[in-house]
C-alpha atoms as a PDB file:
ATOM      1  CA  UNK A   1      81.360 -96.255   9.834  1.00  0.00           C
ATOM      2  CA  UNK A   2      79.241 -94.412  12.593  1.00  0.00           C
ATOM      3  CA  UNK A   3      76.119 -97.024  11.423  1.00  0.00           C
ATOM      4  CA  UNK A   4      78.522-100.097  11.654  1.00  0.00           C
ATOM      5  CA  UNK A   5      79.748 -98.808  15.269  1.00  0.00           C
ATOM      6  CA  UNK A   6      75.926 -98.278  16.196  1.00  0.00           C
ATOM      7  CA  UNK A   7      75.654-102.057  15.493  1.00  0.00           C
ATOM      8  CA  UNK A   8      77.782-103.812  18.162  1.00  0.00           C
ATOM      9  CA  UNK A   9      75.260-103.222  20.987  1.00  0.00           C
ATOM     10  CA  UNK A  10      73.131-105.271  18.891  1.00  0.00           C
ATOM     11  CA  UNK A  11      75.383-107.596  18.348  1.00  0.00           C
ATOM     12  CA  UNK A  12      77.033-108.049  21.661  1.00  0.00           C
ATOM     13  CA  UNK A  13      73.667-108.202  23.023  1.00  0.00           C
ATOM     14  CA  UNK A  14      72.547-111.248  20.233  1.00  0.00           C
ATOM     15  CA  UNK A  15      70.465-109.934  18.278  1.00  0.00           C
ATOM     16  CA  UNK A  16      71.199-109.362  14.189  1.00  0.00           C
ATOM     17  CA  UNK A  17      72.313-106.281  13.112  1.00  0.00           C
ATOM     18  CA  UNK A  18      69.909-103.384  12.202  1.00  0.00           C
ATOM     19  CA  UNK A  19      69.614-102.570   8.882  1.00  0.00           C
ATOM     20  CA  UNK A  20      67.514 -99.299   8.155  1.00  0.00           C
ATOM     21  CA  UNK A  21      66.379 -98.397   4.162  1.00  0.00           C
ATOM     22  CA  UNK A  22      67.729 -95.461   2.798  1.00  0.00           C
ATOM     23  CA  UNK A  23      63.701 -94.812   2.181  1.00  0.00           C
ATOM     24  CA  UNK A  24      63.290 -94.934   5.350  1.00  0.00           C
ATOM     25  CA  UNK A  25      65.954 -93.477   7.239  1.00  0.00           C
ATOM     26  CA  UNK A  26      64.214 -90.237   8.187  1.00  0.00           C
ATOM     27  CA  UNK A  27      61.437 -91.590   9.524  1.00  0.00           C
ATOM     28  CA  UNK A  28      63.830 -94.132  11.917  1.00  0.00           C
ATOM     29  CA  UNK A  29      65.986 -91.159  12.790  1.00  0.00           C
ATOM     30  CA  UNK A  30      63.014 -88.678  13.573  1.00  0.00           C
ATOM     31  CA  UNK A  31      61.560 -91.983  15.651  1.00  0.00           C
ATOM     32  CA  UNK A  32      65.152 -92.115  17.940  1.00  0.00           C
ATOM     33  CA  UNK A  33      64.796 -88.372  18.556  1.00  0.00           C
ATOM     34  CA  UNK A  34      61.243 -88.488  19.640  1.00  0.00           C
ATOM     35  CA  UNK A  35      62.351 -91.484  21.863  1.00  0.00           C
ATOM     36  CA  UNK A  36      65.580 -89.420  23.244  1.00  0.00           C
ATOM     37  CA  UNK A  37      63.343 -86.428  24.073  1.00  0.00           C
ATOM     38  CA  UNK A  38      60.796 -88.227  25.858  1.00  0.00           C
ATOM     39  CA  UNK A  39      62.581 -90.592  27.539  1.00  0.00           C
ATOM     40  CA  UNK A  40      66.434 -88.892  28.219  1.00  0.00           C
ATOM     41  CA  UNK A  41      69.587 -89.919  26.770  1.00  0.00           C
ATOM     42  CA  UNK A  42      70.364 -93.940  26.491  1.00  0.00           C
ATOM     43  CA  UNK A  43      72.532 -94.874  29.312  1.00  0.00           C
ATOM     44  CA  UNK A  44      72.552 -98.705  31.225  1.00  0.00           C
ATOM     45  CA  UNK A  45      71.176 -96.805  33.978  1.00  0.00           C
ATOM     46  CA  UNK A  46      67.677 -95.759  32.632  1.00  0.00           C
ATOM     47  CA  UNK A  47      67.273 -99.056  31.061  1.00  0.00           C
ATOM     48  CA  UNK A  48      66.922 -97.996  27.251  1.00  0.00           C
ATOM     49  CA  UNK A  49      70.543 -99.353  26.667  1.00  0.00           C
ATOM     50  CA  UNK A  50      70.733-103.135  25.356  1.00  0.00           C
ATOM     51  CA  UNK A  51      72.479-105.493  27.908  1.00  0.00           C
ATOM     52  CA  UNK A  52      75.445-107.698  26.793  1.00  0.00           C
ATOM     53  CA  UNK A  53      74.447-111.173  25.905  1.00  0.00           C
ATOM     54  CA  UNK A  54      77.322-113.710  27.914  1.00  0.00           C
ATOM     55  CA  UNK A  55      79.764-114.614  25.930  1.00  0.00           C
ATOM     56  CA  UNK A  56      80.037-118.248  24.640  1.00  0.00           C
ATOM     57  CA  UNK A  57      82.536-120.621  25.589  1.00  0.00           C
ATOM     58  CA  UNK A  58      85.211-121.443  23.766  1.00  0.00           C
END
């Protein structure tokens, strides 16, 4: 669930969703950490936060 709910960023900002190997999972995980530490926590404000892509017409 938590992986699916990580996904609509993605999504509502138009890109596909992420799908991470099992295989690789640690490394991914131990990469958002480093990322986190370095940079702060992922807000809109500090930019690391995907923007919504405009929603189409209907």
């Amino acid at each position: 669930m938590a992986r699916l709910l990580s996904n609509i960023p993605v999504l509502r900002s138009g890109h596909l969703p992420m799908v991470i190997d099992v295989r690789d999972r640690k490394e991914y995980i131990d990469i958002l950490a480093r990322y986190e530490l370095s940079s702060g926590q992922l807000t809109t404000e500090t930019g690391g936060w995907p923007a919504e892509a405009p929603m189409p017409l209907t």
